[in-house]
N, C-alpha and C. Protein backbone atom coordinates (compact mmCIF):
# COMPACT_ATOMS: atom_id res chain seq x y z
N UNK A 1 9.55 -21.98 10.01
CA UNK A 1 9.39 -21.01 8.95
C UNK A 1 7.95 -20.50 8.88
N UNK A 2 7.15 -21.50 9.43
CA UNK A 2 6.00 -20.96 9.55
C UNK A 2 5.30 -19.49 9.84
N UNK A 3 6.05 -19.20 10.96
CA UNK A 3 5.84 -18.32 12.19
C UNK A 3 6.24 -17.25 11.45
N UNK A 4 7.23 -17.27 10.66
CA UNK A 4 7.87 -16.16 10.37
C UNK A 4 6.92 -15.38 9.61
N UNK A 5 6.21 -16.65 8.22
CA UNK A 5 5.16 -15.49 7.56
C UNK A 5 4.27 -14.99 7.65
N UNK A 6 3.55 -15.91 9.20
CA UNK A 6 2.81 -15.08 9.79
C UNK A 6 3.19 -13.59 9.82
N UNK A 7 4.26 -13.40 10.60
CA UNK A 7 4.36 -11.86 10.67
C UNK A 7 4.61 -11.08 9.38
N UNK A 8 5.53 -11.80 8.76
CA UNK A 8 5.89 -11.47 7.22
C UNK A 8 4.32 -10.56 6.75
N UNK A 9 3.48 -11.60 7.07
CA UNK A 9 2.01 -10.84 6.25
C UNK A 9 1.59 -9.90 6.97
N UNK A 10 2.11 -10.05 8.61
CA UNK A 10 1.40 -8.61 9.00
C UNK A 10 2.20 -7.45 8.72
N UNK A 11 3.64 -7.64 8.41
CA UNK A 11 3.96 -6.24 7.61
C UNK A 11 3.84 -6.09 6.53
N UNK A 12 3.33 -6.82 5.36
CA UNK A 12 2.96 -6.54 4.94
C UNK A 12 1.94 -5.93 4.39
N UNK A 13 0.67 -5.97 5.87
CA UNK A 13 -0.37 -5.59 6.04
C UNK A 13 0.24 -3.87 6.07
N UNK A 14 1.09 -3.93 6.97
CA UNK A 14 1.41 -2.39 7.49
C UNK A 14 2.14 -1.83 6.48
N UNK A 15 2.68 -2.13 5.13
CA UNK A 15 3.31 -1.47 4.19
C UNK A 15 1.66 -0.99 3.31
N UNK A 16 0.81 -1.62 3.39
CA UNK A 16 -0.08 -0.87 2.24
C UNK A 16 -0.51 -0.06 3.65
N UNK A 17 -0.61 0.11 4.70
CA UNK A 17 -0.70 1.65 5.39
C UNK A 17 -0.35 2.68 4.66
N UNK A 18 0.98 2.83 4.39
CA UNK A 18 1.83 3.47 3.60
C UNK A 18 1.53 4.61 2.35
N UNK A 19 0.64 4.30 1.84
CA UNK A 19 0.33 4.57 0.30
C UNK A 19 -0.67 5.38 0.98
N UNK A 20 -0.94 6.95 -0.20
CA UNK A 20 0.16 7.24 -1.13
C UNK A 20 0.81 8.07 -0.41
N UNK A 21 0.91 8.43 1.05
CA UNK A 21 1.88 9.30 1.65
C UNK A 21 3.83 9.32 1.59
N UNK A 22 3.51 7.72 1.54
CA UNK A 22 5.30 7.99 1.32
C UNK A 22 6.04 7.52 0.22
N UNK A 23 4.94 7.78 -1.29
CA UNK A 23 5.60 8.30 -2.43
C UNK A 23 6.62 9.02 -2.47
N UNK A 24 7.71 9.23 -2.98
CA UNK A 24 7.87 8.28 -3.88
C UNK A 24 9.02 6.73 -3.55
N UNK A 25 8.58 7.09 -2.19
CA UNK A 25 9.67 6.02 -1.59
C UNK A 25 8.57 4.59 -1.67
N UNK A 26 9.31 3.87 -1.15
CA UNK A 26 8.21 2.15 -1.31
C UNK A 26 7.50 2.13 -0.17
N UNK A 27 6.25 1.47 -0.28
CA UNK A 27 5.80 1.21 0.81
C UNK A 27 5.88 0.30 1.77
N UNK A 28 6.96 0.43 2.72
CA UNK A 28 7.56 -0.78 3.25
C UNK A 28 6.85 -0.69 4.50
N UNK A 29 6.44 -2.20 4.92
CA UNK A 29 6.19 -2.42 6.20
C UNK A 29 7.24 -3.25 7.58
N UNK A 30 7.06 -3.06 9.24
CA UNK A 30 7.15 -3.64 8.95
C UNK A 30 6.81 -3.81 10.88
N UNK A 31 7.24 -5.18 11.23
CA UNK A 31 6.76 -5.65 12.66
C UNK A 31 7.83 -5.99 13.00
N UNK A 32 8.03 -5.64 14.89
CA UNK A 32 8.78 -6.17 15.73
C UNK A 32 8.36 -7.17 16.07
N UNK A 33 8.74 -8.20 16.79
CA UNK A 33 8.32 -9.26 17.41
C UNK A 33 9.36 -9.66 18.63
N UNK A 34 8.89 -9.87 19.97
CA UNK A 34 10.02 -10.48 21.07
C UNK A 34 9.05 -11.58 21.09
N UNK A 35 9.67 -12.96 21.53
CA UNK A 35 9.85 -14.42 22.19
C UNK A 35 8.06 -14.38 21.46
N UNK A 36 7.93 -14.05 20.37
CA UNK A 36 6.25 -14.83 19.48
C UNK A 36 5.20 -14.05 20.07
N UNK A 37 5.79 -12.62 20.48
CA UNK A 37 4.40 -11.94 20.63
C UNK A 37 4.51 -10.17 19.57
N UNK A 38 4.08 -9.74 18.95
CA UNK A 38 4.39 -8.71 18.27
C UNK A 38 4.15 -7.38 19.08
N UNK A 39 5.64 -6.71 19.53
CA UNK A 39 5.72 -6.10 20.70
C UNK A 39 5.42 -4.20 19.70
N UNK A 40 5.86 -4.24 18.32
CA UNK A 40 5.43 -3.05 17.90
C UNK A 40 5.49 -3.23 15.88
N UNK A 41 4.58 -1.75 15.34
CA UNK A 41 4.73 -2.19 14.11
C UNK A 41 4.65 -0.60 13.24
N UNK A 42 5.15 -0.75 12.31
CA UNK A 42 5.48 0.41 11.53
C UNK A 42 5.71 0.39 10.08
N UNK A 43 5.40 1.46 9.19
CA UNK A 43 5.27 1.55 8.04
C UNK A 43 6.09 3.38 7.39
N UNK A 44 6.62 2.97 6.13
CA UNK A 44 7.29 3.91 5.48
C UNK A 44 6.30 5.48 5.31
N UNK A 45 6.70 6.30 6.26
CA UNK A 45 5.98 7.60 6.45
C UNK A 45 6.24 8.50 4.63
N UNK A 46 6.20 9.97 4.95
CA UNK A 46 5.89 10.27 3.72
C UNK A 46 7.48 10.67 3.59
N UNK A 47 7.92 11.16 2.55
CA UNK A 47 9.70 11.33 2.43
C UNK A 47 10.15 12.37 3.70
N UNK A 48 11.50 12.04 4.30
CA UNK A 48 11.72 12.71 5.31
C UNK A 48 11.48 12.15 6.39
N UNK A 49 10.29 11.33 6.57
CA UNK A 49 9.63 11.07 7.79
C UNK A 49 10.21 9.29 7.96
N UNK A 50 10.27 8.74 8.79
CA UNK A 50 10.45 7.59 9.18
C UNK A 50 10.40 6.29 7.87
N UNK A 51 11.65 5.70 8.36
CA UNK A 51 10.84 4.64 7.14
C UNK A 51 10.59 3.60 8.47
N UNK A 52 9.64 2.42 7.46
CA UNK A 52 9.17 1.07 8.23
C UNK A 52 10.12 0.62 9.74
N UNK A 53 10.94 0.53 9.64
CA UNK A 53 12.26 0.04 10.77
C UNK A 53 12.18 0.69 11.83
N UNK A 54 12.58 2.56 11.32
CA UNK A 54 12.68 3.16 12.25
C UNK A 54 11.02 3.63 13.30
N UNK A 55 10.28 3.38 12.19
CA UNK A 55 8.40 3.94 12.29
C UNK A 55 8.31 2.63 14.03
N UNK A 56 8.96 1.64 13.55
CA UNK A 56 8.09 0.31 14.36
C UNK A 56 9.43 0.36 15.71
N UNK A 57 10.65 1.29 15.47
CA UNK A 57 11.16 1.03 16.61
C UNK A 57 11.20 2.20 17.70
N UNK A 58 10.38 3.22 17.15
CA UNK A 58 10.60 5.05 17.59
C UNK A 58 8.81 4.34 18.50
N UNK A 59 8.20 3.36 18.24
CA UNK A 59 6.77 2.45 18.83
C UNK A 59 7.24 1.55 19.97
N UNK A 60 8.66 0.68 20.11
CA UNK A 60 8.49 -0.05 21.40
C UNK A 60 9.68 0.84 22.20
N UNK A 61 9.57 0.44 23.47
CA UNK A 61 10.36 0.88 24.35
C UNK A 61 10.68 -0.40 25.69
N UNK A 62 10.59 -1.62 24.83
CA UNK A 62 10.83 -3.11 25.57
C UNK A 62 12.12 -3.40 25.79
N UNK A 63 12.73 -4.41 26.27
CA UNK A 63 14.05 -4.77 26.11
C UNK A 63 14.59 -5.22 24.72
N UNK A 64 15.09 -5.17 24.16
CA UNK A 64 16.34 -5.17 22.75
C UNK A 64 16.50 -6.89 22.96
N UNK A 65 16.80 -7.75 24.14
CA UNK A 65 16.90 -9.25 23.68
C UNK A 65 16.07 -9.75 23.03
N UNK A 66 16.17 -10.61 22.15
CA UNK A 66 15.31 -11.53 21.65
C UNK A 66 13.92 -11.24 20.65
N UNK A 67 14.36 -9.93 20.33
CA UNK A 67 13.79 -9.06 19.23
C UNK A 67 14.45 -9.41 17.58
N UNK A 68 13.06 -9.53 16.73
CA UNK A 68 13.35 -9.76 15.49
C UNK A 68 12.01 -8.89 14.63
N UNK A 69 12.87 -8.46 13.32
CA UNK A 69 12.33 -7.53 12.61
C UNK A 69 11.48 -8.09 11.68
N UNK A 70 10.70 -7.93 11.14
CA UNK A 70 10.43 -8.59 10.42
C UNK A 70 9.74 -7.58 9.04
N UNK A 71 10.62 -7.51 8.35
CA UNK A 71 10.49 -5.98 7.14
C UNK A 71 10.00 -6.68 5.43
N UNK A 72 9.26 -6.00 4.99
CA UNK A 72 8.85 -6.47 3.38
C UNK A 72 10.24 -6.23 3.07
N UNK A 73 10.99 -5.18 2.65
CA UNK A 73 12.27 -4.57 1.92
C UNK A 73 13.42 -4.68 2.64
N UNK A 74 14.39 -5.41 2.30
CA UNK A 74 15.76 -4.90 2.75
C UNK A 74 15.99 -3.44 3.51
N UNK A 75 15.89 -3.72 4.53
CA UNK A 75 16.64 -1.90 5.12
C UNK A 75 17.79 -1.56 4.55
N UNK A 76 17.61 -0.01 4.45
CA UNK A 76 18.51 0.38 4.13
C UNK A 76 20.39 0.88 4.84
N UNK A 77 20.96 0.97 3.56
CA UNK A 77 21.95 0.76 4.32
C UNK A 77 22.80 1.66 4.14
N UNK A 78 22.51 2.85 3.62
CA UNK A 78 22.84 4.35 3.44
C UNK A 78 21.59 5.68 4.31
N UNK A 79 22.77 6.25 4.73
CA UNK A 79 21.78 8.35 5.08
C UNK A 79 21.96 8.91 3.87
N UNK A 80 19.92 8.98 3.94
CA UNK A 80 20.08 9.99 2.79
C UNK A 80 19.34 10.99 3.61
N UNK A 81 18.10 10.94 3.61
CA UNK A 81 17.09 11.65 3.82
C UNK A 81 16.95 11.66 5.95
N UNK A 82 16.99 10.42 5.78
CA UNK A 82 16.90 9.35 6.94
C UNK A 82 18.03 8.89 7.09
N UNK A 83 18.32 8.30 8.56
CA UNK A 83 19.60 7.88 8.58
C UNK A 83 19.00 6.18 8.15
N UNK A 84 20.62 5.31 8.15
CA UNK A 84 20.43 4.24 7.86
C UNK A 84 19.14 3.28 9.06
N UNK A 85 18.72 2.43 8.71
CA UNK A 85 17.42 1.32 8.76
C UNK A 85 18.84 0.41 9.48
N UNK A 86 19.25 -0.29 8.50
CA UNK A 86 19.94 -1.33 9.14
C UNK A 86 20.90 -0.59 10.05
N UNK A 87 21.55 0.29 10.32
CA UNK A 87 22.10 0.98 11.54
C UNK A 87 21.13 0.95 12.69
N UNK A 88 19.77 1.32 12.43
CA UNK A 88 19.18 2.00 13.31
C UNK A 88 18.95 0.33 14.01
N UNK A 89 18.41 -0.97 13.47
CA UNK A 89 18.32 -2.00 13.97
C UNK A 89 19.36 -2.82 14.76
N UNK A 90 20.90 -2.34 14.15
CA UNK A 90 22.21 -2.92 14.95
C UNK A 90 22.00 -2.03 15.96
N UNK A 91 21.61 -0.85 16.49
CA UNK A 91 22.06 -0.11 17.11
C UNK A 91 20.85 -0.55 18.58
N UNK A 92 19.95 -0.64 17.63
CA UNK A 92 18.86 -1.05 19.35
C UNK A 92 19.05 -2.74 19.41
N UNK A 93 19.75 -3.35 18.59
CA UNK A 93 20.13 -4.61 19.34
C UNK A 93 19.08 -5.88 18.52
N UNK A 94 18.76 -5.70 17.68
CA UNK A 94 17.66 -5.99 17.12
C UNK A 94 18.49 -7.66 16.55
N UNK A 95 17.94 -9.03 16.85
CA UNK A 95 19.18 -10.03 16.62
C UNK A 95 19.05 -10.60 15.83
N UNK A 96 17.54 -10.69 14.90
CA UNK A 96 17.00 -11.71 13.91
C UNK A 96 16.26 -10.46 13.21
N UNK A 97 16.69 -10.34 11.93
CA UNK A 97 15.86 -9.29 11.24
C UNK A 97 15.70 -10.69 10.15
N UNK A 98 13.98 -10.18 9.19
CA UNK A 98 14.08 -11.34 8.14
C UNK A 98 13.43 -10.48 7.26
N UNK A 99 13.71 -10.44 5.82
CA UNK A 99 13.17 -10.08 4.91
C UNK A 99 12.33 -10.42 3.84
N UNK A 100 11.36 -10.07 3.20
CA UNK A 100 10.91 -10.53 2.09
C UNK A 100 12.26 -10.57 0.92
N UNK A 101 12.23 -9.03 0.42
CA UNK A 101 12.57 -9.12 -0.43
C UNK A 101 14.26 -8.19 -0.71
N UNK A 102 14.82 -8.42 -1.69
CA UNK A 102 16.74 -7.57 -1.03
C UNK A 102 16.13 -6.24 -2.55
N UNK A 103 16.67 -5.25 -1.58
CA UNK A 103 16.15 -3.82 -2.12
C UNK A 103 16.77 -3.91 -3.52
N UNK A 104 16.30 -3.38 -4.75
CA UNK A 104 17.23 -3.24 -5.95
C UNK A 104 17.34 -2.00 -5.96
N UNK A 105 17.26 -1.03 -5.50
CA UNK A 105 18.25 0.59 -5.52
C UNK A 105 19.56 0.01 -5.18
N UNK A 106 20.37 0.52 -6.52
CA UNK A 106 22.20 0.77 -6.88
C UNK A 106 22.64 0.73 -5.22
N UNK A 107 21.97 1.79 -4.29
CA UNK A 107 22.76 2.26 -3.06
C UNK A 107 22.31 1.18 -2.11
N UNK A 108 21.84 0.23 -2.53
CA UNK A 108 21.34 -0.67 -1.27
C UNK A 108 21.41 -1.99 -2.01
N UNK A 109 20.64 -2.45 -2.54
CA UNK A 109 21.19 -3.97 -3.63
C UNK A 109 22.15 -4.62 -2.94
N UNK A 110 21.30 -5.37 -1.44
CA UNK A 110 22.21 -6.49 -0.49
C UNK A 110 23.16 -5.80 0.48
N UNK A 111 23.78 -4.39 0.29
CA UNK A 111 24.45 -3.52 1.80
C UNK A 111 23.88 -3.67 2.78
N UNK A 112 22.45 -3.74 2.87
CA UNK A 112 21.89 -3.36 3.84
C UNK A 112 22.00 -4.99 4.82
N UNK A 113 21.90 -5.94 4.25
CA UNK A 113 21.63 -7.39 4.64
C UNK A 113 23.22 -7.69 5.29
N UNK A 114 24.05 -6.91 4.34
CA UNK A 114 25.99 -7.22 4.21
C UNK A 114 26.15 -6.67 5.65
N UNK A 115 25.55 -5.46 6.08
CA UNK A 115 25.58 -4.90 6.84
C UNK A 115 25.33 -5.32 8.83
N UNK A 116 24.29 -5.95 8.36
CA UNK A 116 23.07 -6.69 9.86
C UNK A 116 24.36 -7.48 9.77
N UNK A 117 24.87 -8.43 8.57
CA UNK A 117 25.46 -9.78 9.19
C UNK A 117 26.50 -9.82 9.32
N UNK A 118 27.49 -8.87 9.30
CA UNK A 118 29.18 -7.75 9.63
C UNK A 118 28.62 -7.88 11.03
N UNK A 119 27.73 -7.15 11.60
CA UNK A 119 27.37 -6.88 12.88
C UNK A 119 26.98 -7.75 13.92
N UNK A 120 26.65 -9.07 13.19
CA UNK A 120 26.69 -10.11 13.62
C UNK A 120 24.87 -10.52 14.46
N UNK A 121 24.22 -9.79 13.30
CA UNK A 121 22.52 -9.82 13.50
C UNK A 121 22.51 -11.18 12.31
N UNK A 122 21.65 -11.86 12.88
CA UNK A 122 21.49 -13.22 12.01
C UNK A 122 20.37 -12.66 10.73
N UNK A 123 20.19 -12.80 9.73
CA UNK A 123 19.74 -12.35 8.62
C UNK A 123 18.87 -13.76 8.09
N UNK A 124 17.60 -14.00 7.80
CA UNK A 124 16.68 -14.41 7.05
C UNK A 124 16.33 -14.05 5.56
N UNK A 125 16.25 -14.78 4.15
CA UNK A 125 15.84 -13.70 3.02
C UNK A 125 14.66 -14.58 2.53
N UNK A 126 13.73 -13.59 2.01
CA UNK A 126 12.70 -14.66 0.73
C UNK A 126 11.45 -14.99 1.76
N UNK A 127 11.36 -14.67 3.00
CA UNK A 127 10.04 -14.62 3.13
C UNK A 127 8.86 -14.43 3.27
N UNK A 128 7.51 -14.98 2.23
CA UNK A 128 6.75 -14.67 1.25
C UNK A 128 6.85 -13.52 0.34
N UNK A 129 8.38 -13.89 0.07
CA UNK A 129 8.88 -12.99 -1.62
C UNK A 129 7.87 -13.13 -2.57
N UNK A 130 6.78 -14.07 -2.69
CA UNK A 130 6.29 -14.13 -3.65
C UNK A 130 5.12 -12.98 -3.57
N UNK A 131 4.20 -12.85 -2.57
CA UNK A 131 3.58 -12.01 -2.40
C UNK A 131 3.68 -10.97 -1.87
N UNK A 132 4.66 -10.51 -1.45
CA UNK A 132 5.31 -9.24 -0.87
C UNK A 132 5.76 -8.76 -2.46
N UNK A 133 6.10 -9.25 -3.71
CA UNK A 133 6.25 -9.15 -4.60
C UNK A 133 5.32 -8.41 -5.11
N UNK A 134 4.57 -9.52 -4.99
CA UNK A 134 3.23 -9.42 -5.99
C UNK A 134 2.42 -7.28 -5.57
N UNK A 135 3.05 -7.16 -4.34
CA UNK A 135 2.47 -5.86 -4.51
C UNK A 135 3.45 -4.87 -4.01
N UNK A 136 4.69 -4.85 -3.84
CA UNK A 136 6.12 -3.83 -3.89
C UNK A 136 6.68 -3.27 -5.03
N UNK A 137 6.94 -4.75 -6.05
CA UNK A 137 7.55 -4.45 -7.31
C UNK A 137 7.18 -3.50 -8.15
N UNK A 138 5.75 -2.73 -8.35
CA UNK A 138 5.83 -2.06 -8.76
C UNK A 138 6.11 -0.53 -8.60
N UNK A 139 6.13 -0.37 -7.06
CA UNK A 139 6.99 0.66 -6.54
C UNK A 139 8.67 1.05 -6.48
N UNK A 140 8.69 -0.21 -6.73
CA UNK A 140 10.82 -0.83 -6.93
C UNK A 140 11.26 0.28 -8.11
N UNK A 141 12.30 0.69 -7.60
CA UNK A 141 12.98 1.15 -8.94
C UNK A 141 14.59 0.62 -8.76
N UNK A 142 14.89 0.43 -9.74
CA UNK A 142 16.88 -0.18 -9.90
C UNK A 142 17.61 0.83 -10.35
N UNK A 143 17.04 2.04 -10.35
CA UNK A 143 18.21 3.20 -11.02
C UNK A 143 17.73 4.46 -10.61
């Protein structure tokens, strides 16, 4: 579990990239990682533009085995603007995604997690929720 928050903190490093360009969306970060080396990394562009997932995977062009995500926010699990996050991660093969924290927008609130593990991507939650907290939540909205 260790290992994990290592990276955990470096996307979280890459979500305050973020600010204030991709108001009014969150500033999500986040890092690829293959076999413990961090192969690419990405953060929530301004609306329209890439979020964290897609920012850090449109960055590697490695092989898809043994790749894990490692995102502050639940990806999403609806097209709105953007197509879906957690699509875009089943789709390049992505096998261990882990999260800080599970999105509270109505349209995402755990789909996105329901989603990776339908697909049969192994799912991680809660890590360093506390401080991925400490500076997301106030960008969070539930309605």
């Amino acid at each position: 579990m260790e290992s994990h928050e290592i990276y955990m903190r470096l996307a979280l490093r890459e979500s305050r990239k973020a600010l204030p360009e991709c108001l009014p969306n969150p500033p999500v970060g986040c890092v690829l990682a293959r076999r413990g080396v961090v192969v690419s990394r990405g953060y929530t562009k301004a609306p329209g533009g890439y979020h964290a997932e897609a920012d850090a995977l449109a960055g590697y062009e490695g092989p898809s085995s043994d790749l894990t995500a490692y995102v502050t926010l639940e990806p999403c699990s609806f097209h709105g603007r953007t197509p879906s996050c957690a699509d875009a991660l089943i789709d390049q093969g992505v096998s261990l995604v882990v999260v800080a924290l599970v999105d509270p927008d109505p349209r995402n609130d755990g789909r996105g997690l329901t989603k990776l593990r339908r697909a049969g991507v192994d799912v991680i939650e809660g890590v360093c929720a506390r401080e991925v907290s400490e500076f997301l939540t106030a960008y969070l909205s539930d309605h």
